[in-house]
N, C-alpha and C. Protein backbone atom coordinates (compact mmCIF):
# COMPACT_ATOMS: atom_id res chain seq x y z
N UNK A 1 21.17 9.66 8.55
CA UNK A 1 21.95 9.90 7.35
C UNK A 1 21.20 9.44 6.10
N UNK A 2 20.26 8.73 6.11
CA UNK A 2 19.41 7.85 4.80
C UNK A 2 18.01 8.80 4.75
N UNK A 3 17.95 9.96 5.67
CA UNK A 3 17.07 10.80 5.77
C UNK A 3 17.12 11.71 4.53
N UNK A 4 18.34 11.82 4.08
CA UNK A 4 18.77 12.38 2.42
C UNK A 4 18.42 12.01 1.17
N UNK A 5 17.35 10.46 1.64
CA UNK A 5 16.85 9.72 0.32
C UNK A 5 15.65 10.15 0.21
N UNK A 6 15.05 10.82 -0.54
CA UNK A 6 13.69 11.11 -0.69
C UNK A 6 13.16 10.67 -1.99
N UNK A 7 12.18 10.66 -1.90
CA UNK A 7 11.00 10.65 -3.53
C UNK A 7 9.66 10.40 -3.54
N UNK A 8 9.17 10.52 -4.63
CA UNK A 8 7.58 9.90 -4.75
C UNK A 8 7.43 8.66 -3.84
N UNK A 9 6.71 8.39 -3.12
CA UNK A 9 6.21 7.10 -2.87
C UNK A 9 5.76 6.60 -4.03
N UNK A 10 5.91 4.73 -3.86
CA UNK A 10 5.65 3.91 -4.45
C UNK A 10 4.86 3.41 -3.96
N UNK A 11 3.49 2.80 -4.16
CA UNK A 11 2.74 3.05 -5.86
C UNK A 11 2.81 4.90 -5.65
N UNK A 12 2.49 5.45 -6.64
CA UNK A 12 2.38 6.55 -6.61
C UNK A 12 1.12 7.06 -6.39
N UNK A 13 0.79 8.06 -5.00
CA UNK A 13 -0.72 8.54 -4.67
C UNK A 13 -0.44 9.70 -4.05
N UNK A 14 -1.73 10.08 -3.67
CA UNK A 14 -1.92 11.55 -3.25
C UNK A 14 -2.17 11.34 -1.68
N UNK A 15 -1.63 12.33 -0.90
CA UNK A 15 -1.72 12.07 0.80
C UNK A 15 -2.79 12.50 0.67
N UNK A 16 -3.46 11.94 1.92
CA UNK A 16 -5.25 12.23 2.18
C UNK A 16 -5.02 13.47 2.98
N UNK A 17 -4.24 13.60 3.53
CA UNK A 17 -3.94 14.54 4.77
C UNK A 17 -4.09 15.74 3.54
N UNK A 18 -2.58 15.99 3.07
CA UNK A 18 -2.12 17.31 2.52
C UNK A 18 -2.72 17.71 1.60
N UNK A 19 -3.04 16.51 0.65
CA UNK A 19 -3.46 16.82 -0.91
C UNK A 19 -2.29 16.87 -2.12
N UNK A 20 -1.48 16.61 -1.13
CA UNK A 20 -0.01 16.56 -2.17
C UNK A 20 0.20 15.29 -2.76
N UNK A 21 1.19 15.16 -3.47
CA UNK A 21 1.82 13.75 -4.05
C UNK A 21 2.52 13.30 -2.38
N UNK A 22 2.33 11.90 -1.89
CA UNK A 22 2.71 10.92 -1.05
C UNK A 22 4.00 11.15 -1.41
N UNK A 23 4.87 10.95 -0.14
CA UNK A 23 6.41 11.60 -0.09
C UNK A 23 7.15 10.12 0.72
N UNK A 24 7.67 9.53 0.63
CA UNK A 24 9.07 8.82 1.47
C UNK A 24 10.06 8.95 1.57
N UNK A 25 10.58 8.89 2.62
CA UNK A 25 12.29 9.18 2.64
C UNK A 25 13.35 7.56 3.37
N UNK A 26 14.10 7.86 3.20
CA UNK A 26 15.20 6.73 4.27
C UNK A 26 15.19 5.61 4.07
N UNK A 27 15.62 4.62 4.44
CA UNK A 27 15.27 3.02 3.85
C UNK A 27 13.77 2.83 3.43
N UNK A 28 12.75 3.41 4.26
CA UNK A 28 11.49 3.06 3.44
C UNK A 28 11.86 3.60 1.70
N UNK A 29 11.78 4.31 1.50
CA UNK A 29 12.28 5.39 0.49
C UNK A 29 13.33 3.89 -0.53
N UNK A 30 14.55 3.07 -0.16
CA UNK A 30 15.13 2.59 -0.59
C UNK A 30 13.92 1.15 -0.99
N UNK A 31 13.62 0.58 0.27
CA UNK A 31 12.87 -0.84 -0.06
C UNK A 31 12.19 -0.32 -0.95
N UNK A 32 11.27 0.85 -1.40
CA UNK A 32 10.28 0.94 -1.85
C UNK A 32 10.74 0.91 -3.46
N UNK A 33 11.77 1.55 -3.77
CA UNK A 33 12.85 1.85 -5.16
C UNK A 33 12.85 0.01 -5.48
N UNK A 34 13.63 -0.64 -4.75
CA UNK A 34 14.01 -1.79 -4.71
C UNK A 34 12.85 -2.77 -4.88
N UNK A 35 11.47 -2.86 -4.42
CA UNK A 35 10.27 -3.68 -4.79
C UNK A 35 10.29 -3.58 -6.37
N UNK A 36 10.12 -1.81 -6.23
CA UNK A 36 9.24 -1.64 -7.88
C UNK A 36 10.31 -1.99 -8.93
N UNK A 37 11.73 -2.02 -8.55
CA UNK A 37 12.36 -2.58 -10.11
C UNK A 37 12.19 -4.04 -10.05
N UNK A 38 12.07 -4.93 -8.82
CA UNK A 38 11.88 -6.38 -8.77
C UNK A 38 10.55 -6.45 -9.83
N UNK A 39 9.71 -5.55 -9.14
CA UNK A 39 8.04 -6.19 -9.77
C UNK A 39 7.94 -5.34 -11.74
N UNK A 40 8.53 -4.57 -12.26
CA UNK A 40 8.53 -3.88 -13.55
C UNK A 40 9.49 -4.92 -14.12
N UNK A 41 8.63 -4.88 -15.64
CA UNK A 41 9.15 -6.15 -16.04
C UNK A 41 9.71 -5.37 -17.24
N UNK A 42 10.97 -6.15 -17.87
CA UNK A 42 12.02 -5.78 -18.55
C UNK A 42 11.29 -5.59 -19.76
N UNK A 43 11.78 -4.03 -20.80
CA UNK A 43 11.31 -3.17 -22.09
C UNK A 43 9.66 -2.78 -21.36
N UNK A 44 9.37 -2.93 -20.58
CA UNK A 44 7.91 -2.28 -19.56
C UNK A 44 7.97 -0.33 -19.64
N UNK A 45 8.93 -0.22 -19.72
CA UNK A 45 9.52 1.46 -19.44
C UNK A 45 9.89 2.23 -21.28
N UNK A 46 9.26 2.42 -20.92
CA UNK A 46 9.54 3.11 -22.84
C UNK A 46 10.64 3.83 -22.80
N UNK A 47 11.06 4.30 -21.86
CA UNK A 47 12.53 5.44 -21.82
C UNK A 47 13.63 4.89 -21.49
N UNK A 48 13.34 3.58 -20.65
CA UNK A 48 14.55 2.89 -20.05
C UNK A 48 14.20 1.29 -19.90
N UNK A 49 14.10 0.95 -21.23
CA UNK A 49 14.05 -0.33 -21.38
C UNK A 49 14.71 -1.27 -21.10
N UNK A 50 15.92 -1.04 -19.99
CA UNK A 50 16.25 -2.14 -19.23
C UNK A 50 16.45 -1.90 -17.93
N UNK A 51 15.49 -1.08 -17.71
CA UNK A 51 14.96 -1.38 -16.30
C UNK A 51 14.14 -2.09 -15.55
N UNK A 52 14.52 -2.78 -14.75
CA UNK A 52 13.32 -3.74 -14.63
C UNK A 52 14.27 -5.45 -14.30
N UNK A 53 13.40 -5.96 -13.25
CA UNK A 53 13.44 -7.09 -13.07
C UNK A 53 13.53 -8.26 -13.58
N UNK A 54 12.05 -8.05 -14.27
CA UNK A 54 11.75 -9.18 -15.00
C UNK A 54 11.16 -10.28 -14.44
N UNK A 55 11.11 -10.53 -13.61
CA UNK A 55 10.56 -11.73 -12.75
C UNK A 55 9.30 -12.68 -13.17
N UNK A 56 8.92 -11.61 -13.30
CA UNK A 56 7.10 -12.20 -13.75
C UNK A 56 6.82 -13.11 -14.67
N UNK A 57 8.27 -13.24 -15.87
CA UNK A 57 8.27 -13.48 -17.51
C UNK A 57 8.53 -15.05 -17.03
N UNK A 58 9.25 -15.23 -15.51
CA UNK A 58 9.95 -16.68 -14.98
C UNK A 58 8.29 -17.16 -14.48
N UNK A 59 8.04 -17.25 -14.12
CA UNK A 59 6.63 -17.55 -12.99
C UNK A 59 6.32 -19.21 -13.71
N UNK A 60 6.14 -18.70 -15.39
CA UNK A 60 5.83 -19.86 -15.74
C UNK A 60 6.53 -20.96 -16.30
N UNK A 61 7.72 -21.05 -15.98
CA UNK A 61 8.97 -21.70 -16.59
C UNK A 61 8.50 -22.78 -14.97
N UNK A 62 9.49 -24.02 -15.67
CA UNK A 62 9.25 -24.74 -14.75
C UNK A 62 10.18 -24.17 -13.53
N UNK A 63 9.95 -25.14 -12.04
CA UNK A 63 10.76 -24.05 -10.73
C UNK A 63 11.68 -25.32 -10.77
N UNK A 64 13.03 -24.61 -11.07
CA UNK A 64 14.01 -26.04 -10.96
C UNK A 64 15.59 -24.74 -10.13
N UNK A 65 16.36 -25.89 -10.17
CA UNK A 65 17.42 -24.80 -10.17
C UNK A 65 18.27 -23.80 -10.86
N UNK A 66 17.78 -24.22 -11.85
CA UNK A 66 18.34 -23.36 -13.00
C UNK A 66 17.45 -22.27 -13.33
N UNK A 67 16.75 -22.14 -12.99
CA UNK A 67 15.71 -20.77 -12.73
C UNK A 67 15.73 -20.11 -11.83
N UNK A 68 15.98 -20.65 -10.66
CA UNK A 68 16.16 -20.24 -9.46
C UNK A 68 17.58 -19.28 -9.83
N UNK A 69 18.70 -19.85 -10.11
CA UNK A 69 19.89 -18.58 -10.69
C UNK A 69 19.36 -18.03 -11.51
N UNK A 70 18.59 -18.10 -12.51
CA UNK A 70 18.69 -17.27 -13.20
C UNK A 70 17.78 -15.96 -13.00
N UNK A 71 16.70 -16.48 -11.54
CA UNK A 71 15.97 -15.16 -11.31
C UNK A 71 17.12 -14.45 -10.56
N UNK A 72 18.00 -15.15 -9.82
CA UNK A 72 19.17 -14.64 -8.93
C UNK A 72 19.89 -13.35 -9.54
N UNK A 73 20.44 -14.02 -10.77
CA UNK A 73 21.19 -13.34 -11.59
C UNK A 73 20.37 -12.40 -12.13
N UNK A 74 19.19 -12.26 -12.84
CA UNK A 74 18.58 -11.08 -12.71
C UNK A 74 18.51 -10.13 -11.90
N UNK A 75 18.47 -10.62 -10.94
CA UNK A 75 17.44 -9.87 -9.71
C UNK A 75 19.11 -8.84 -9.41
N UNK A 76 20.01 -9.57 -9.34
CA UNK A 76 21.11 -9.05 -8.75
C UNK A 76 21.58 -7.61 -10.19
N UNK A 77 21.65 -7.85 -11.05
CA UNK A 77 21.86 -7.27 -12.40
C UNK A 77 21.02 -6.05 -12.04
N UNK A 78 19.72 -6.48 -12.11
CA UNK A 78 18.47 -5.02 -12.25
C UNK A 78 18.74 -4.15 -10.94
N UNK A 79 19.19 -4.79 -9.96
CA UNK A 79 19.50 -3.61 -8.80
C UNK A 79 20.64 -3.06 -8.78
N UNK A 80 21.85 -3.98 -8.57
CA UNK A 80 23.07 -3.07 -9.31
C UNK A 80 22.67 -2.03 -10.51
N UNK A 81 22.13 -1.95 -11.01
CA UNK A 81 22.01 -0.91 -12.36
C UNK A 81 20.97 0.43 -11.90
N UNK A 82 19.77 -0.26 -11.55
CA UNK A 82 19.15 1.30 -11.27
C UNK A 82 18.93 1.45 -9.61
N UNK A 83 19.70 0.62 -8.89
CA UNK A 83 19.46 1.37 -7.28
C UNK A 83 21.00 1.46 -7.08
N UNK A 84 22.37 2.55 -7.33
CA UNK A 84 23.50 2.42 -7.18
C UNK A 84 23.41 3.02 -5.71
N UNK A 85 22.74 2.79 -4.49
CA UNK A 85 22.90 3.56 -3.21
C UNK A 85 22.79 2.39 -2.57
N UNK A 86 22.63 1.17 -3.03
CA UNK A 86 22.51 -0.04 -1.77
C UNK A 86 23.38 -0.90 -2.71
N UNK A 87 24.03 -1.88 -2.00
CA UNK A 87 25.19 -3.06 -2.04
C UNK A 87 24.32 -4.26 -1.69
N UNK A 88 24.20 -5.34 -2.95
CA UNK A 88 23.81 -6.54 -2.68
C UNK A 88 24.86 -7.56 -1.91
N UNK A 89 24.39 -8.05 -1.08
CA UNK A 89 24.75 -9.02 -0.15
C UNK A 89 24.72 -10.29 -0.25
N UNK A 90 23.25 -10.72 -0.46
CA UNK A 90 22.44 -12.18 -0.31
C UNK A 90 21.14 -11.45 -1.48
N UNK A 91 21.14 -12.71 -2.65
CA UNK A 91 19.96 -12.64 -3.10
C UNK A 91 19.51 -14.14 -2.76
N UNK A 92 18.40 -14.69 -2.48
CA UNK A 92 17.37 -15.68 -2.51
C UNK A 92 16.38 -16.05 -2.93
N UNK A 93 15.72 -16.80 -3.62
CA UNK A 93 14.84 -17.33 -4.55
C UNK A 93 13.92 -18.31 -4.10
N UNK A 94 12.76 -18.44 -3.29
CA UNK A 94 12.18 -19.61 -2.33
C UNK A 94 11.03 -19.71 -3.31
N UNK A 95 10.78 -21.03 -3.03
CA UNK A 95 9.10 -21.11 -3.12
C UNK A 95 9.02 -21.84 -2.14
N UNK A 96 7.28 -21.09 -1.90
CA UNK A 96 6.50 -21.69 -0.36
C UNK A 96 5.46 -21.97 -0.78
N UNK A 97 4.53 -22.93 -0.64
CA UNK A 97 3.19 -23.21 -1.02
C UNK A 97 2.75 -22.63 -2.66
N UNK A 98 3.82 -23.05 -3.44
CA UNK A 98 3.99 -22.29 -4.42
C UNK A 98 4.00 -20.47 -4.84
N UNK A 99 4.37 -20.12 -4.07
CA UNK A 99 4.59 -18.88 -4.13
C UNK A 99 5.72 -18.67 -4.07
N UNK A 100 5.95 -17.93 -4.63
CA UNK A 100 7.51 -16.93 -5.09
C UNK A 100 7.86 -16.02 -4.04
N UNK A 101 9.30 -16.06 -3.32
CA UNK A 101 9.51 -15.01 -2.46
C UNK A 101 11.30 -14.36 -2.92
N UNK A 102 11.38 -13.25 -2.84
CA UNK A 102 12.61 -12.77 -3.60
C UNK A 102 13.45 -11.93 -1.81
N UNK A 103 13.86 -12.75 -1.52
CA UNK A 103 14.87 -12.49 0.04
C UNK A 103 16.38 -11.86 -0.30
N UNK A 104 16.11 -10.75 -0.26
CA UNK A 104 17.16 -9.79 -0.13
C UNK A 104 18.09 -9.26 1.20
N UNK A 105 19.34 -9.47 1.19
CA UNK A 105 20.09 -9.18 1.96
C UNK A 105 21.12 -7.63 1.53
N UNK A 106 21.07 -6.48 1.86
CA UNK A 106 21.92 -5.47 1.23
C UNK A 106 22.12 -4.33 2.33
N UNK A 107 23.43 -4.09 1.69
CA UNK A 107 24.05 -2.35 2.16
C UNK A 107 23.59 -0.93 1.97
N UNK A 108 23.04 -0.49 2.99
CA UNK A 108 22.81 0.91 2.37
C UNK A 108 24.62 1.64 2.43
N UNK A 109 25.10 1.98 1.09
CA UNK A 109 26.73 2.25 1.16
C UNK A 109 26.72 3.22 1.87
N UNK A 110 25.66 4.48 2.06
CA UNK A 110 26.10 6.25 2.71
C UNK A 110 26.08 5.55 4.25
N UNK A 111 25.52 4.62 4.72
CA UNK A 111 25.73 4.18 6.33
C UNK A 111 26.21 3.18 6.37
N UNK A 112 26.85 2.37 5.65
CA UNK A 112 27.02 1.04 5.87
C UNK A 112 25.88 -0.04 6.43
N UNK A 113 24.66 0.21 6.73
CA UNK A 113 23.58 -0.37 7.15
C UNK A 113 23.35 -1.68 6.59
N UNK A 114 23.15 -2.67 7.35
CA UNK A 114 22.69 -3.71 6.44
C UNK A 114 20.73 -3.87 6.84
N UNK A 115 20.44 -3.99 5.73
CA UNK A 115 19.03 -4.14 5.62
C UNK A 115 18.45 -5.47 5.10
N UNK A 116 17.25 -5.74 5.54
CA UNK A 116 16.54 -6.66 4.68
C UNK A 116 15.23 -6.78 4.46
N UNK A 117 14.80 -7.72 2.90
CA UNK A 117 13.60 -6.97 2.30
C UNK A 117 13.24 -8.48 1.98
N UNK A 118 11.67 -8.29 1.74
CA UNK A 118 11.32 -10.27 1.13
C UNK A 118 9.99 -9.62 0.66
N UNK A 119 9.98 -10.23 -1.07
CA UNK A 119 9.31 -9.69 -1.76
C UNK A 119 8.68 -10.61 -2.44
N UNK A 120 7.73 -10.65 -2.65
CA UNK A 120 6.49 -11.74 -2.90
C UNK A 120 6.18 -11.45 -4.49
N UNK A 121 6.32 -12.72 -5.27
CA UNK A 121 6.18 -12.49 -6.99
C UNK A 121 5.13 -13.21 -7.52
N UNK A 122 4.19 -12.76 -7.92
CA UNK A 122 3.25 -13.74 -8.97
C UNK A 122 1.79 -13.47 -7.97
């Protein structure tokens, strides 16, 4: 049923095979939507200047808890708005060896599917 999601692949390239523009469909197709608004950083889009994550702008703020919501609350905002085909669940905010990881828990709504995605920032 998520076989109905299609688009450009993300990053955007050319199949070696066909020679065409790179094609995805189905939850790949969704995670892939869902990385690139995490990693595009907010007024980044000249047409749709609030699209976008933002994440990147946090990296250098100190890592306390109050950053930690507030990448939350971003993160949750920028997908509700431009991915309306998946239902947030669980957002998460880790650091590991100082690295940034963005742990997503969500619904694909056309199957009820629950999925999950962990997305690496900085």
């Amino acid at each position: 049923m998520t076989e109905d999601i299609s688009g450009f692949a993300i990053p955007f390239r050319i199949d070696r095979n066909s020679g065409k523009v790179a094609w995805t469909t189905g939850t790949d197709k969704l995670k892939a939507n869902i990385k690139h608004i995490l990693l595009t950083g907010l007024n980044e889009r000249v047409m749709r200047r609030d699209y976008g994550g933002g994440l990147r702008q946090l990296l250098h703020d100190p890592n306390n808890e109050a950053l930690r919501a507030i990448a939350q609350h971003q993160i949750a905002k920028a997908i509700t708005r431009a991915e309306p085909r998946v239902s947030l669940t669980q957002v998460k905010v880790e650091v590991v060896d100082e690295q940034v990881y963005i742990d997503l828990l969500y619904t694909v709504r056309r199957t009820r599917q629950q999925e999950q995605l962990s997305v690496p920032i900085g």
